[in-house]
PDB file of N, CA and C in Angstrom:
ATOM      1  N   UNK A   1       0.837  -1.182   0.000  1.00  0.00           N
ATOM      2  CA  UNK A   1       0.000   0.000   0.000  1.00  0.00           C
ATOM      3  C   UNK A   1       0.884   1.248   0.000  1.00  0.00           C
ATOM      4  N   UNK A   2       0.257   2.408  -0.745  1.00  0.00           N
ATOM      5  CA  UNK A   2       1.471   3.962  -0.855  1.00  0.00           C
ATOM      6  C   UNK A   2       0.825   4.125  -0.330  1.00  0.00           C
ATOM      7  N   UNK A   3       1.720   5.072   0.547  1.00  0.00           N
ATOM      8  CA  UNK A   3       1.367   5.962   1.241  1.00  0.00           C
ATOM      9  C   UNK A   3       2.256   7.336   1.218  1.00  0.00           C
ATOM     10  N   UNK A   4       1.069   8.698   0.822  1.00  0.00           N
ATOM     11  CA  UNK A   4       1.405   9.699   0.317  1.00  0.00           C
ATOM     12  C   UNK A   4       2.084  10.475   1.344  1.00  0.00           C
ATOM     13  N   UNK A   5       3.246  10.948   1.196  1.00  0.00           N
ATOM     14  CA  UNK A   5       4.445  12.104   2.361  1.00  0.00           C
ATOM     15  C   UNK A   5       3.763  13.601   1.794  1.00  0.00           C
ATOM     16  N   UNK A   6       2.964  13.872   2.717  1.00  0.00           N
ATOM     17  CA  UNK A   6       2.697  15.556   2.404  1.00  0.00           C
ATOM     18  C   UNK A   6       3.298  16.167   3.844  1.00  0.00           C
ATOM     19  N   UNK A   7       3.767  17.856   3.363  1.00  0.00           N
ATOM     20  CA  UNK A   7       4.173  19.098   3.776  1.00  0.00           C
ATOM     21  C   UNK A   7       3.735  19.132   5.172  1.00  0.00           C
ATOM     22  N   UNK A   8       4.242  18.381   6.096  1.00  0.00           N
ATOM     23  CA  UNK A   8       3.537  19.008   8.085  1.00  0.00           C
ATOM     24  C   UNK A   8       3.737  20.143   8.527  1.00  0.00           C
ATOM     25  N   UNK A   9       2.786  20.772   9.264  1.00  0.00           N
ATOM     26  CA  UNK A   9       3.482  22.041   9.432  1.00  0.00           C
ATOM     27  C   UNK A   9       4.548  21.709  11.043  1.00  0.00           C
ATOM     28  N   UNK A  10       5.549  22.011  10.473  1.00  0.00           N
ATOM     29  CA  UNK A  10       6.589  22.169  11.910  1.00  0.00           C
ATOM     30  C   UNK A  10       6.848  23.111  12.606  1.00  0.00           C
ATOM     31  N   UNK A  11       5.937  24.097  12.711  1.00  0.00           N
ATOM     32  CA  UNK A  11       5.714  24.409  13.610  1.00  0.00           C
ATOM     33  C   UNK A  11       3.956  25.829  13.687  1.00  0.00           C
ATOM     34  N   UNK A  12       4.619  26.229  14.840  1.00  0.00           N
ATOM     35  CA  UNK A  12       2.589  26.262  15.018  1.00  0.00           C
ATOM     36  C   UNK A  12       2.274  27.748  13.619  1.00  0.00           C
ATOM     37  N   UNK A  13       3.081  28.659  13.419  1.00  0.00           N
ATOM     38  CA  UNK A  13       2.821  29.686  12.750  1.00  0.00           C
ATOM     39  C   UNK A  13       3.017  29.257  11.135  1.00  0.00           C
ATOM     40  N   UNK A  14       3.680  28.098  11.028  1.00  0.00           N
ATOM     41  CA  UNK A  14       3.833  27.577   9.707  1.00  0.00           C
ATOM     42  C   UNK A  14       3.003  27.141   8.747  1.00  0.00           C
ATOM     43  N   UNK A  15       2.722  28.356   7.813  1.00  0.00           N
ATOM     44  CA  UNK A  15       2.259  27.995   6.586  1.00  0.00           C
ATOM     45  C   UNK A  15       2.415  27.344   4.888  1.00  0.00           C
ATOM     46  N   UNK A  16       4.361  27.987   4.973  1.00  0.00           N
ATOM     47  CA  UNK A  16       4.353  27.237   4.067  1.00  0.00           C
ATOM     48  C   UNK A  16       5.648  27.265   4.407  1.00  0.00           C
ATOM     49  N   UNK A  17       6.427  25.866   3.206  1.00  0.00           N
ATOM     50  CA  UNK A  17       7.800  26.123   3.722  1.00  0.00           C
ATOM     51  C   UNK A  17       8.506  25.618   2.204  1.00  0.00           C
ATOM     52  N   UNK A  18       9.925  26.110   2.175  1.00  0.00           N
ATOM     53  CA  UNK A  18      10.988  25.647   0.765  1.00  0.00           C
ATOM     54  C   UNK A  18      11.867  24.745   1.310  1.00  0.00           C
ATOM     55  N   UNK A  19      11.848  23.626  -0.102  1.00  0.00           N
ATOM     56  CA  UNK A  19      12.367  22.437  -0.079  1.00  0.00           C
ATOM     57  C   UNK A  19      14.304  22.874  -0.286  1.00  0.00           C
ATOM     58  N   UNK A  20      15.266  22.497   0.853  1.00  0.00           N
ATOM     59  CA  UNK A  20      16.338  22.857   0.424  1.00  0.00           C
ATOM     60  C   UNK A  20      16.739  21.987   0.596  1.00  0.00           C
ATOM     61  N   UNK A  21      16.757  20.673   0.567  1.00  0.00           N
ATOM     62  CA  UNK A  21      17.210  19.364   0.041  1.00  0.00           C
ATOM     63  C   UNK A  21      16.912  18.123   0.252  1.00  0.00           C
ATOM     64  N   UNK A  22      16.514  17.598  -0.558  1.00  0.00           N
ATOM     65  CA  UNK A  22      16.173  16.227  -0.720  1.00  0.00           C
ATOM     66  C   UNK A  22      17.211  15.056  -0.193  1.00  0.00           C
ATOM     67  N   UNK A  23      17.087  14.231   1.148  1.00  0.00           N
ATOM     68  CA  UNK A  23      17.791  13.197   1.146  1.00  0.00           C
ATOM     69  C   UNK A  23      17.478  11.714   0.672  1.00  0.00           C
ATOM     70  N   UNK A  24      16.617  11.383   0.143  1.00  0.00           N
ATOM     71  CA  UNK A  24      16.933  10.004  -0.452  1.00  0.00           C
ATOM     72  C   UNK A  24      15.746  10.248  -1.864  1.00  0.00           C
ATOM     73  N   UNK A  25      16.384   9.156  -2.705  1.00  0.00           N
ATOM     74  CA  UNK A  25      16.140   9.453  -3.892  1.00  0.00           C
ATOM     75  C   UNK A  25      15.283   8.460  -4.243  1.00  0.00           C
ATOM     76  N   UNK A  26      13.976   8.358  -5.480  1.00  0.00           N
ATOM     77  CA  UNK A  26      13.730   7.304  -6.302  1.00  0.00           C
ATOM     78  C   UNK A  26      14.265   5.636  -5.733  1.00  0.00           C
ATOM     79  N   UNK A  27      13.542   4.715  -4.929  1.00  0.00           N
ATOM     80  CA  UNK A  27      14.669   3.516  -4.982  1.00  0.00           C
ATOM     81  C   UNK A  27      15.004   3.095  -3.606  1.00  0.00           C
ATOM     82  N   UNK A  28      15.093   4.410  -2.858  1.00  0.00           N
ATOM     83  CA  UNK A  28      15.693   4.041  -1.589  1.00  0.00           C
ATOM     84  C   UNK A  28      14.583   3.520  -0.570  1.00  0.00           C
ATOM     85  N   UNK A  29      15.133   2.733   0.227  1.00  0.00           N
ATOM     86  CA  UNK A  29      14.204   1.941   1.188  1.00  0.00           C
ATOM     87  C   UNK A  29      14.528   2.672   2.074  1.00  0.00           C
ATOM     88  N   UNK A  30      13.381   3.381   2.806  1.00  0.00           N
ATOM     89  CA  UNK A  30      13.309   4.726   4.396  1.00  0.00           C
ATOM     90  C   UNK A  30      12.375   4.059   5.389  1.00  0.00           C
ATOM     91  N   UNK A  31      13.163   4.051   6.582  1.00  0.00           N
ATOM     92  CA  UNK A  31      12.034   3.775   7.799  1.00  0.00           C
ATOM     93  C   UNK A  31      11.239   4.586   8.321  1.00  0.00           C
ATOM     94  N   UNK A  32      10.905   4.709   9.236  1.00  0.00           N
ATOM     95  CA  UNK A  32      10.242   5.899  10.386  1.00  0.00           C
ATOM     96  C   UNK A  32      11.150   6.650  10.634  1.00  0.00           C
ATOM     97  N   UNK A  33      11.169   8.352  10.964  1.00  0.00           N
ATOM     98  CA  UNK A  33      11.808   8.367  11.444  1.00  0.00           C
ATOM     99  C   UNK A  33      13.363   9.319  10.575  1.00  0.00           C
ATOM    100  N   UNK A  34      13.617   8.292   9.535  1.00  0.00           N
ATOM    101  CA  UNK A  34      14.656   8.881   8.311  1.00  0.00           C
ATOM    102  C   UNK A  34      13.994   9.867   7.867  1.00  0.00           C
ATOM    103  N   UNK A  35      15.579  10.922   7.827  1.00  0.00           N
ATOM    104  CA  UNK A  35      15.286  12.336   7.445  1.00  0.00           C
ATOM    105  C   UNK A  35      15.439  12.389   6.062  1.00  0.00           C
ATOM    106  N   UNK A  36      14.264  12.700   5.300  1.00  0.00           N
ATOM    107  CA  UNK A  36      13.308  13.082   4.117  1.00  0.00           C
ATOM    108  C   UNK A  36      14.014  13.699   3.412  1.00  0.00           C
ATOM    109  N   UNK A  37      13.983  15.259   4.150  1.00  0.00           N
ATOM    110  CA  UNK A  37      14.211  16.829   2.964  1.00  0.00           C
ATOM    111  C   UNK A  37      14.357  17.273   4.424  1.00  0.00           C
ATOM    112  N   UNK A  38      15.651  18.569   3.867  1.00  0.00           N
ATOM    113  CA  UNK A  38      15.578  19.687   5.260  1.00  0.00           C
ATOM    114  C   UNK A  38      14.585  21.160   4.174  1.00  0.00           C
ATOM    115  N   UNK A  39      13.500  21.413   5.014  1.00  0.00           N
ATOM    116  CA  UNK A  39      12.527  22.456   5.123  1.00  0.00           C
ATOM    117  C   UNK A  39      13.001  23.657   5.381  1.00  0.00           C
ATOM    118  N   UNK A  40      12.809  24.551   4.636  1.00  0.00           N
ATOM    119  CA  UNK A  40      13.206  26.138   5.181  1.00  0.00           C
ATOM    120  C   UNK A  40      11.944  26.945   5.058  1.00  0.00           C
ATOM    121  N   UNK A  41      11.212  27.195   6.601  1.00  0.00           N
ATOM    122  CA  UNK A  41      10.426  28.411   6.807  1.00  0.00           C
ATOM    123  C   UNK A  41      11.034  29.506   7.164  1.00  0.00           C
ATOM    124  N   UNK A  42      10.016  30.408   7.439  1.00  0.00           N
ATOM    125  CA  UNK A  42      10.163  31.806   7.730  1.00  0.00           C
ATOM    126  C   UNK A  42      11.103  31.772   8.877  1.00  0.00           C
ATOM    127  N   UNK A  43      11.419  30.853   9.573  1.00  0.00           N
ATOM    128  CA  UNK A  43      12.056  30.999  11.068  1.00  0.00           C
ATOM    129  C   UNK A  43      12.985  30.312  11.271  1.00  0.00           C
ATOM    130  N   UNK A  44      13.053  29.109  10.611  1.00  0.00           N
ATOM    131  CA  UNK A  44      14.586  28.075  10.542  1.00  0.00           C
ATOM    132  C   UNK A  44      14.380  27.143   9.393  1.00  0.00           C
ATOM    133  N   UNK A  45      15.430  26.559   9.604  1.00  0.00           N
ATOM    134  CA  UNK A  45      15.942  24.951   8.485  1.00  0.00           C
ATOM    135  C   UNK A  45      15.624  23.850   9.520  1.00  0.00           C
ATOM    136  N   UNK A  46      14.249  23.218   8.960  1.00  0.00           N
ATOM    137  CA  UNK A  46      14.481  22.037   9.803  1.00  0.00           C
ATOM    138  C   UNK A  46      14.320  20.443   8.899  1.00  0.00           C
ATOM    139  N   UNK A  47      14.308  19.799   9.553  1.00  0.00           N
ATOM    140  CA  UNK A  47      14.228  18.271   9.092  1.00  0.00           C
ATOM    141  C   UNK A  47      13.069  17.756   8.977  1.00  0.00           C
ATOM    142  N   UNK A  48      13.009  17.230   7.793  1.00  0.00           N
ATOM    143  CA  UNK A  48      11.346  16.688   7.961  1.00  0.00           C
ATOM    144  C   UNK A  48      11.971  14.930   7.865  1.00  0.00           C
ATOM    145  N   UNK A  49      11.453  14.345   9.077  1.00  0.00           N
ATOM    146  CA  UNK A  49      11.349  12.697   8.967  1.00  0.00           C
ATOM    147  C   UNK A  49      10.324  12.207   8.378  1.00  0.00           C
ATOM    148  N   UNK A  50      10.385  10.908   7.931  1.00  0.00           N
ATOM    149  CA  UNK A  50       9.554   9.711   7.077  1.00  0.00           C
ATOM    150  C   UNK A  50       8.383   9.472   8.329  1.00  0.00           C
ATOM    151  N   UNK A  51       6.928   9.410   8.239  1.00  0.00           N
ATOM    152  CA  UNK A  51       6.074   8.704   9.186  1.00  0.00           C
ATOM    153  C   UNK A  51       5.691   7.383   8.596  1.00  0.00           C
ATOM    154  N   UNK A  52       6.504   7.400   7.077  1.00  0.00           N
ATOM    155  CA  UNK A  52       5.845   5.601   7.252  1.00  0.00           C
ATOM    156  C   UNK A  52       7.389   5.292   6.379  1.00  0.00           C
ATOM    157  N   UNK A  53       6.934   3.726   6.655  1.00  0.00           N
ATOM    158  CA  UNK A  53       7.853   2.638   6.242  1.00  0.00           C
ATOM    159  C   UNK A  53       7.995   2.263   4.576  1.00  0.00           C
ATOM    160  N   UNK A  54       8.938   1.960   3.961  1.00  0.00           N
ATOM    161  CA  UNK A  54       8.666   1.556   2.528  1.00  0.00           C
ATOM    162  C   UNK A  54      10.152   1.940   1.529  1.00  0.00           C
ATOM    163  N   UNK A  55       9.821   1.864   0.238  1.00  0.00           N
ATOM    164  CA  UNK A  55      10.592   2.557  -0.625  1.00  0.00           C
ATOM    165  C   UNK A  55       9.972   3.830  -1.275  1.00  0.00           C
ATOM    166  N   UNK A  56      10.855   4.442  -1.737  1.00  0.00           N
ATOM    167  CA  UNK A  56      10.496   5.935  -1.927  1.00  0.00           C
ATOM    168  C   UNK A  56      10.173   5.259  -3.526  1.00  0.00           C
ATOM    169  N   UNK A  57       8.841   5.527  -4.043  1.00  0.00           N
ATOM    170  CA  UNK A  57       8.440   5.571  -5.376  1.00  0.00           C
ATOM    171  C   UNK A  57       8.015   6.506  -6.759  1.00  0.00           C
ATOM    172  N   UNK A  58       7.913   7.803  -6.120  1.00  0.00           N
ATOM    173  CA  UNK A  58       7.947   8.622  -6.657  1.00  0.00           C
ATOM    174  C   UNK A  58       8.238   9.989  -5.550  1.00  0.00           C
ATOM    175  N   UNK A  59       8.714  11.180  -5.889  1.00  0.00           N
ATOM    176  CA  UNK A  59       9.568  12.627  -5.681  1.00  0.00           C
ATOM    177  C   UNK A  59       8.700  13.857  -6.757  1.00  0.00           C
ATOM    178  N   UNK A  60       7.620  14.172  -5.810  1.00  0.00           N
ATOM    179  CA  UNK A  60       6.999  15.195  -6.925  1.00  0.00           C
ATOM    180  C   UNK A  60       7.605  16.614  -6.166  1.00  0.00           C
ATOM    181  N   UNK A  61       8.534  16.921  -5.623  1.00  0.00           N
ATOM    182  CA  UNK A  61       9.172  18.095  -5.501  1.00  0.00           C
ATOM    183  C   UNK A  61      10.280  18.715  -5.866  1.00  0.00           C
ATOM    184  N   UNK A  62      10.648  19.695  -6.232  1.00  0.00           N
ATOM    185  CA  UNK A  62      12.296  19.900  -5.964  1.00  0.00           C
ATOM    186  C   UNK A  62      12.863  20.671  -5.461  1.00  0.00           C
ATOM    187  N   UNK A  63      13.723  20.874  -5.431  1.00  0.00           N
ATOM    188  CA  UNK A  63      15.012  21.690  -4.606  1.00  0.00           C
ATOM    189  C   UNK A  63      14.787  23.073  -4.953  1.00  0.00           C
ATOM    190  N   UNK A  64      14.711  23.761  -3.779  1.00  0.00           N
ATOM    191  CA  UNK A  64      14.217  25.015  -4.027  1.00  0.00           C
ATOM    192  C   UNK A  64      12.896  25.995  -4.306  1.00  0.00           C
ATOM    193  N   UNK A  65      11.342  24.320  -4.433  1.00  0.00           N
ATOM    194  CA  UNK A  65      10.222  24.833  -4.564  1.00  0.00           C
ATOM    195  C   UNK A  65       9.452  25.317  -3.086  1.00  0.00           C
ATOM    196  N   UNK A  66       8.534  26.139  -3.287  1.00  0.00           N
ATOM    197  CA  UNK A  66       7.880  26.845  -1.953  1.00  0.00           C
ATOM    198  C   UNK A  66       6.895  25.963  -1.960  1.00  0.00           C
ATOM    199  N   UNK A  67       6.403  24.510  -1.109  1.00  0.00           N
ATOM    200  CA  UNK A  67       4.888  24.605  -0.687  1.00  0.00           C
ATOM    201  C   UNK A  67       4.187  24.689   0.166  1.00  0.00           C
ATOM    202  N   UNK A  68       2.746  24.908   0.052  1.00  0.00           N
ATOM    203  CA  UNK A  68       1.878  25.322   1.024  1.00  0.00           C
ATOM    204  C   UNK A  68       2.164  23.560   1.862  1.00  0.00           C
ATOM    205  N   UNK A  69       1.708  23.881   3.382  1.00  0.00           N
ATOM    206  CA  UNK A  69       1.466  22.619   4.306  1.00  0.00           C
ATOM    207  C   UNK A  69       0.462  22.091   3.785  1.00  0.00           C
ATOM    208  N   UNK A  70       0.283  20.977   3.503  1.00  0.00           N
ATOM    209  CA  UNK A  70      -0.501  19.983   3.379  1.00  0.00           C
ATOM    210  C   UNK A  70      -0.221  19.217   1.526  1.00  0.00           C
ATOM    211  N   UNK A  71       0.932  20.546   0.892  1.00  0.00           N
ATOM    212  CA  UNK A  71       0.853  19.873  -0.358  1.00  0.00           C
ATOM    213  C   UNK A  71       1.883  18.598  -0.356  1.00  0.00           C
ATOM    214  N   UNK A  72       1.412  17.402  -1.229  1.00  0.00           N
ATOM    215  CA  UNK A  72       2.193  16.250  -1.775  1.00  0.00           C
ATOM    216  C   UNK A  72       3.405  16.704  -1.835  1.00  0.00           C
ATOM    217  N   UNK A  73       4.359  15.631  -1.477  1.00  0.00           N
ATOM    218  CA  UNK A  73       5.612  15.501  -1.859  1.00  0.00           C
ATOM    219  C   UNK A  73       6.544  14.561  -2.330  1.00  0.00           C
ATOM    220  N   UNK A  74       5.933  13.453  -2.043  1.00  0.00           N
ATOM    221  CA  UNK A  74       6.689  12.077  -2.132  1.00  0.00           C
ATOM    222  C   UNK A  74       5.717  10.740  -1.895  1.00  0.00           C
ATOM    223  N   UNK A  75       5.634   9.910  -2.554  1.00  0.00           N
ATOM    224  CA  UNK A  75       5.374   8.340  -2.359  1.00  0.00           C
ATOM    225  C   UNK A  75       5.962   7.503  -1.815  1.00  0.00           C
ATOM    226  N   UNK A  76       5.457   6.531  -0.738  1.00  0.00           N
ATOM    227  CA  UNK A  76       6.195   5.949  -0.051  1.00  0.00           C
ATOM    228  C   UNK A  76       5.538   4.368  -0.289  1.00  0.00           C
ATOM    229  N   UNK A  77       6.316   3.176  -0.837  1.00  0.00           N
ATOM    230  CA  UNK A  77       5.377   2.248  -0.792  1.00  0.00           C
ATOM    231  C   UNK A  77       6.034   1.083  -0.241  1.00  0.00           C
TER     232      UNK A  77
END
Protein backbone atom coordinates (compact mmCIF):
# COMPACT_ATOMS: atom_id res chain seq x y z
CA UNK A 1 0.00 0.00 0.00
CA UNK A 2 1.47 3.96 -0.86
CA UNK A 3 1.37 5.96 1.24
CA UNK A 4 1.41 9.70 0.32
CA UNK A 5 4.44 12.10 2.36
CA UNK A 6 2.70 15.56 2.40
CA UNK A 7 4.17 19.10 3.78
CA UNK A 8 3.54 19.01 8.09
CA UNK A 9 3.48 22.04 9.43
CA UNK A 10 6.59 22.17 11.91
CA UNK A 11 5.71 24.41 13.61
CA UNK A 12 2.59 26.26 15.02
CA UNK A 13 2.82 29.69 12.75
CA UNK A 14 3.83 27.58 9.71
CA UNK A 15 2.26 27.99 6.59
CA UNK A 16 4.35 27.24 4.07
CA UNK A 17 7.80 26.12 3.72
CA UNK A 18 10.99 25.65 0.77
CA UNK A 19 12.37 22.44 -0.08
CA UNK A 20 16.34 22.86 0.42
CA UNK A 21 17.21 19.36 0.04
CA UNK A 22 16.17 16.23 -0.72
CA UNK A 23 17.79 13.20 1.15
CA UNK A 24 16.93 10.00 -0.45
CA UNK A 25 16.14 9.45 -3.89
CA UNK A 26 13.73 7.30 -6.30
CA UNK A 27 14.67 3.52 -4.98
CA UNK A 28 15.69 4.04 -1.59
CA UNK A 29 14.20 1.94 1.19
CA UNK A 30 13.31 4.73 4.40
CA UNK A 31 12.03 3.77 7.80
CA UNK A 32 10.24 5.90 10.39
CA UNK A 33 11.81 8.37 11.44
CA UNK A 34 14.66 8.88 8.31
CA UNK A 35 15.29 12.34 7.45
CA UNK A 36 13.31 13.08 4.12
CA UNK A 37 14.21 16.83 2.96
CA UNK A 38 15.58 19.69 5.26
CA UNK A 39 12.53 22.46 5.12
CA UNK A 40 13.21 26.14 5.18
CA UNK A 41 10.43 28.41 6.81
CA UNK A 42 10.16 31.81 7.73
CA UNK A 43 12.06 31.00 11.07
CA UNK A 44 14.59 28.08 10.54
CA UNK A 45 15.94 24.95 8.49
CA UNK A 46 14.48 22.04 9.80
CA UNK A 47 14.23 18.27 9.09
CA UNK A 48 11.35 16.69 7.96
CA UNK A 49 11.35 12.70 8.97
CA UNK A 50 9.55 9.71 7.08
CA UNK A 51 6.07 8.70 9.19
CA UNK A 52 5.84 5.60 7.25
CA UNK A 53 7.85 2.64 6.24
CA UNK A 54 8.67 1.56 2.53
CA UNK A 55 10.59 2.56 -0.62
CA UNK A 56 10.50 5.93 -1.93
CA UNK A 57 8.44 5.57 -5.38
CA UNK A 58 7.95 8.62 -6.66
CA UNK A 59 9.57 12.63 -5.68
CA UNK A 60 7.00 15.19 -6.92
CA UNK A 61 9.17 18.10 -5.50
CA UNK A 62 12.30 19.90 -5.96
CA UNK A 63 15.01 21.69 -4.61
CA UNK A 64 14.22 25.01 -4.03
CA UNK A 65 10.22 24.83 -4.56
CA UNK A 66 7.88 26.84 -1.95
CA UNK A 67 4.89 24.60 -0.69
CA UNK A 68 1.88 25.32 1.02
CA UNK A 69 1.47 22.62 4.31
CA UNK A 70 -0.50 19.98 3.38
CA UNK A 71 0.85 19.87 -0.36
CA UNK A 72 2.19 16.25 -1.78
CA UNK A 73 5.61 15.50 -1.86
CA UNK A 74 6.69 12.08 -2.13
CA UNK A 75 5.37 8.34 -2.36
CA UNK A 76 6.19 5.95 -0.05
CA UNK A 77 5.38 2.25 -0.79
Amino acid sequence: MATTINLPKLGQTMEEGTVVSCKVKVGDKVNKGDVLFEIETDKATLEMESTAEGTVQEIVVAEGQTLNVGDKMMVIG
